[in-house]
Protein backbone atom coordinates (compact mmCIF):
# COMPACT_ATOMS: atom_id res chain seq x y z
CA UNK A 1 80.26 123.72 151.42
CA UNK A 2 81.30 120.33 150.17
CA UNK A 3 84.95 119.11 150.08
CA UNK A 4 86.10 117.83 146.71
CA UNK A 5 85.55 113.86 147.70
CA UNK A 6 82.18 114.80 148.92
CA UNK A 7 81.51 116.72 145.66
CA UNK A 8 83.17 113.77 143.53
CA UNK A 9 81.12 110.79 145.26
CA UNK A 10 78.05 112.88 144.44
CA UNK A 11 78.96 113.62 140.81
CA UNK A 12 79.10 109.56 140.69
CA UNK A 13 76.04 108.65 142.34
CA UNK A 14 73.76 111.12 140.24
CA UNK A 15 75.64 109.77 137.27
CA UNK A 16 77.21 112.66 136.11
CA UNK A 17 79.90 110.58 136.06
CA UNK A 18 79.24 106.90 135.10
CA UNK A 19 81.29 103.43 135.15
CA UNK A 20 83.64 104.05 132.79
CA UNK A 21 83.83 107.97 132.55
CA UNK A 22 87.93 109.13 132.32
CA UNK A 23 88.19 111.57 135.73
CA UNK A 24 90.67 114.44 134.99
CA UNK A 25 91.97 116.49 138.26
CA UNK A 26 92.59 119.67 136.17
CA UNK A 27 88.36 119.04 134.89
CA UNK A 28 87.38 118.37 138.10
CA UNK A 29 88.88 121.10 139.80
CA UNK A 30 87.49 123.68 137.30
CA UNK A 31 83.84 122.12 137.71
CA UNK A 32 83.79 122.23 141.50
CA UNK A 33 85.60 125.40 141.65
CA UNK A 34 88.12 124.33 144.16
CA UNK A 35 92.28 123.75 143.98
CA UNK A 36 93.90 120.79 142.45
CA UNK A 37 95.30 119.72 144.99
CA UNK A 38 91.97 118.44 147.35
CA UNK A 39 90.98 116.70 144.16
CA UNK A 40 94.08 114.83 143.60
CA UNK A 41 93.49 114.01 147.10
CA UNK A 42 89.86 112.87 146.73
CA UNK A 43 90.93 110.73 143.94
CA UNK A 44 93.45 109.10 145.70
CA UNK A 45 90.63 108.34 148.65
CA UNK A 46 88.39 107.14 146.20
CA UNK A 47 90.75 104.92 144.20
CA UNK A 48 91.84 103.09 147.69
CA UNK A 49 88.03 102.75 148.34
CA UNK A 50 87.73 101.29 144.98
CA UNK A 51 85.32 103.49 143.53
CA UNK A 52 88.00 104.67 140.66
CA UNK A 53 90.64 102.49 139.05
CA UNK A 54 94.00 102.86 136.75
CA UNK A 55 93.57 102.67 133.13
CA UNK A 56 97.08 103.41 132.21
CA UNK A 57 98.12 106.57 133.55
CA UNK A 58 94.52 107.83 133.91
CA UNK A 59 92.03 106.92 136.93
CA UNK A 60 88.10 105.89 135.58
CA UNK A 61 84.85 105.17 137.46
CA UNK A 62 85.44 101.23 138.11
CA UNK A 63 82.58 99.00 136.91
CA UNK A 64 81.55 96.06 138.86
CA UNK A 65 82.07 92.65 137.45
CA UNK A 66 79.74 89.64 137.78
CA UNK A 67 81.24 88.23 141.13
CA UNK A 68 81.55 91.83 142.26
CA UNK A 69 77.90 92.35 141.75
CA UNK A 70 77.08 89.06 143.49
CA UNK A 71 78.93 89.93 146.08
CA UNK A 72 77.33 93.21 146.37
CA UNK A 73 73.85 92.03 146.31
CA UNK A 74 74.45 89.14 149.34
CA UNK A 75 76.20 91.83 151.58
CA UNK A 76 73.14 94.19 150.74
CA UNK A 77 70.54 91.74 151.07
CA UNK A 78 71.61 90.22 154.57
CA UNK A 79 72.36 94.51 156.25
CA UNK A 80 68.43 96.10 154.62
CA UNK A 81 66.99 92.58 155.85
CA UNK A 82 68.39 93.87 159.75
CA UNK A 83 67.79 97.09 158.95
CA UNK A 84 63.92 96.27 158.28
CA UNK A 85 63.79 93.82 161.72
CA UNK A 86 65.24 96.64 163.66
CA UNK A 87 62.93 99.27 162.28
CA UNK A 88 59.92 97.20 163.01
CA UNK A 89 61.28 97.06 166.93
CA UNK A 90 62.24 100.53 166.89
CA UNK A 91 61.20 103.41 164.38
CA UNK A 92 59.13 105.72 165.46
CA UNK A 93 55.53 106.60 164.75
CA UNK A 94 56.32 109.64 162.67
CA UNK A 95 58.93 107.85 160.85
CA UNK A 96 56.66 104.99 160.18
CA UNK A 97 54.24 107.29 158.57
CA UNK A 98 57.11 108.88 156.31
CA UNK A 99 57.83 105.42 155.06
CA UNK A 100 54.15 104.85 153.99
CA UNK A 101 54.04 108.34 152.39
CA UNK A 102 56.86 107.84 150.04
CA UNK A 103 55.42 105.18 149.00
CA UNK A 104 52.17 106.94 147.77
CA UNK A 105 53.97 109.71 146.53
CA UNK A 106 55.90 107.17 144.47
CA UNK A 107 53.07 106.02 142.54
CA UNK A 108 52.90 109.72 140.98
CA UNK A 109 55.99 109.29 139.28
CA UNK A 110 55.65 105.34 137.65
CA UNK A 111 56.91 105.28 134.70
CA UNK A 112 59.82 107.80 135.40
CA UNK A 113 63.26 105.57 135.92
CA UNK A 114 65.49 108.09 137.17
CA UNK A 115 63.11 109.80 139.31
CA UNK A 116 61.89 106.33 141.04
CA UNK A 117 65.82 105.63 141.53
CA UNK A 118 66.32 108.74 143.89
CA UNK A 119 63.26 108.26 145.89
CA UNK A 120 64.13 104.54 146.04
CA UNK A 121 67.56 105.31 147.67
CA UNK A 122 65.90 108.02 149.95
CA UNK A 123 63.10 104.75 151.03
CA UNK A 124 65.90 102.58 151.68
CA UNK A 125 67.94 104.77 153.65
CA UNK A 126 64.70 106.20 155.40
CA UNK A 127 64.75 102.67 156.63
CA UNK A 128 68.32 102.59 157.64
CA UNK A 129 67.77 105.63 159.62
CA UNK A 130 64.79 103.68 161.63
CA UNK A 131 67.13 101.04 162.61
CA UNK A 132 68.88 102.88 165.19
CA UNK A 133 71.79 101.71 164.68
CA UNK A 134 74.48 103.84 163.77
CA UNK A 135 76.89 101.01 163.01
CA UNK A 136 74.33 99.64 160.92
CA UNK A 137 73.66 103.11 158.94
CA UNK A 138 77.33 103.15 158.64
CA UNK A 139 77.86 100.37 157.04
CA UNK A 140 75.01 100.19 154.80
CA UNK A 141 75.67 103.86 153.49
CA UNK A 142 79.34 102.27 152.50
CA UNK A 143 76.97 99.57 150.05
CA UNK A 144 74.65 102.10 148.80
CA UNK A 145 78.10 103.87 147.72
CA UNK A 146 78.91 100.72 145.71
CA UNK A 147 75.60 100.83 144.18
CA UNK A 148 76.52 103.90 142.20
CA UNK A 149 78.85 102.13 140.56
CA UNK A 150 75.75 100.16 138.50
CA UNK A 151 75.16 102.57 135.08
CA UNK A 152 71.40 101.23 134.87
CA UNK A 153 68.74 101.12 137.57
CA UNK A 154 66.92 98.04 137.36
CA UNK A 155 63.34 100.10 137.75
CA UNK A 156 63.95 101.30 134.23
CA UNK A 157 63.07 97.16 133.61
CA UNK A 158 59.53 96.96 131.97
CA UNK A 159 57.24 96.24 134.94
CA UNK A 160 59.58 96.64 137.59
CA UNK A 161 58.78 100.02 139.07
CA UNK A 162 55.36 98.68 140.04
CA UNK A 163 56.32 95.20 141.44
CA UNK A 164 58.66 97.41 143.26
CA UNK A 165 56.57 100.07 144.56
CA UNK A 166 54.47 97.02 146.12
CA UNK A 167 57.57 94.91 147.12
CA UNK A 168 58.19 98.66 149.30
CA UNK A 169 54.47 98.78 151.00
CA UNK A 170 54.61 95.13 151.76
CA UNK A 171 58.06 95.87 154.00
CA UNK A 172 56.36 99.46 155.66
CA UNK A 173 53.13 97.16 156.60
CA UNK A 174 55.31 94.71 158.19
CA UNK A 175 57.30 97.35 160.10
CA UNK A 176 53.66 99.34 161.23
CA UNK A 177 52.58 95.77 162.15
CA UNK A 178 55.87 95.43 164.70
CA UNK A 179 56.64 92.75 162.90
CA UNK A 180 60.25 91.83 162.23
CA UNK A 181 60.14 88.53 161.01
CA UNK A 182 58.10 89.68 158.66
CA UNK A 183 59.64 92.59 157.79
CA UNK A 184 63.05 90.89 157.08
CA UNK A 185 61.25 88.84 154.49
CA UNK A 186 60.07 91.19 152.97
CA UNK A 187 63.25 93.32 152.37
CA UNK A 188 64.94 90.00 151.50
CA UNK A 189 62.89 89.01 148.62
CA UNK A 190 62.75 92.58 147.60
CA UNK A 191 66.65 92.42 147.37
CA UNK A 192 66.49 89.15 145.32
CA UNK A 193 64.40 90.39 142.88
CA UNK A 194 66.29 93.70 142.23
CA UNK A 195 69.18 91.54 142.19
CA UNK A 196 67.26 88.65 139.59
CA UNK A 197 66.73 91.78 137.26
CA UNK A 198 69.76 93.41 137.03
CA UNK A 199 70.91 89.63 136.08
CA UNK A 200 68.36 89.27 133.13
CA UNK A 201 68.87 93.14 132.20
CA UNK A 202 72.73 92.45 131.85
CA UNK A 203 71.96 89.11 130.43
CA UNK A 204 70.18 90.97 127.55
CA UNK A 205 72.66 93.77 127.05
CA UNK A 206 75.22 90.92 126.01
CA UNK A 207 73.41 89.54 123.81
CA UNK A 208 72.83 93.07 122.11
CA UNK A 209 76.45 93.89 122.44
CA UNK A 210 77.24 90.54 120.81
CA UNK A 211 75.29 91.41 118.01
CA UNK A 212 76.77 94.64 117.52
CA UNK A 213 80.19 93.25 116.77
């Protein structure tokens, strides 16, 4: 069974809870069935970890800012583009054929945001795993924690999920082709462009916001 931080990082990253979202121990006890007092200590983790922050006396989901986000993307861009050289040298058959099969099986589910999101984090970390490197896994799974702290996935974008799903065979063929150079690229630009979306998607949320008011 999962502890309570275990249970409360997952809750985040499948959005039950979202940026924003007011976390209450006595709630969050009650949901998880387990005591208050491993909650109040998961909450304290995850505040020092700055996954939840103070707003007054109660603790929230933090939401990233503009620098944080920047941030974010260069430290994610620069670990998947090692990740992808390293798998190139070193996965494995099988696990090269794994990568190429999520990728097929992701073109059954276009046009489904959410869905595409899981399997994309499952891709990317199926990648991480073919590094070989646990440091490497280590670190990147502490990123991919930050990344739950984005409400929207950028392959809800109109267009996106395809130019993604090829952006994602492009970096397997360069990893079944050895090729690390190659395979590097290819992650990189796929990073930039998730990262030039979420820029124009958050762009045009402000402007709706702005028009709200």
């Amino acid at each position: 069974m999962k502890d309570a931080y275990s249970l409360i990082l997952s809750a985040i990253d499948s959005g039950i809870y979202r940026p924003g979202d007011r976390l209450v121990e006595s709630e969050l006890a009650e949901r998880f069935g387990v005591s208050r007092t491993p909650v109040r200590e998961a909450l304290q983790r995850l505040e020092t970890q700055s996954m939840l922050k103070r707003d007054g006396r109660s603790l929230i989901v933090a939401t990233l800012d503009h620098n944080q986000l920047a941030e974010l993307y260069t430290v994610r861009a620069e670990l998947e583009a090692l990740a992808a050289r390293l798998a190139a040298l070193h996965a494995t058959p099988e696990e090269v054929r794994v990568l190429a099969a999520m990728v097929e099986e992701d073109k059954m589910i276009l046009g489904d945001p959410q869905a595409l999101s899981r399997s994309n984090r499952r891709f990317h970390h199926q990648i991480h795993l073919a590094s070989h490197n646990r440091y490497l896994v280590q670190q990147l799974d502490l990123v991919h924690r930050s990344m739950a702290l984005m409400a929207r996935t950028t392959l809800a974008a109109k267009g996106r999920d395809a130019v993604s799903l090829d952006e994602h065979h492009e970096i397997v063929e360069a990893i079944a082709d050895r090729d690390g150079g190659r395979a590097e690229a290819a992650l990189r630009r796929h990073i930039s462009m998730a990262f030039e979306t979420r820029l124009k998607e958050e762009a045009k949320r402000a402007i709706e916001i702005g028009l709200d008011e």
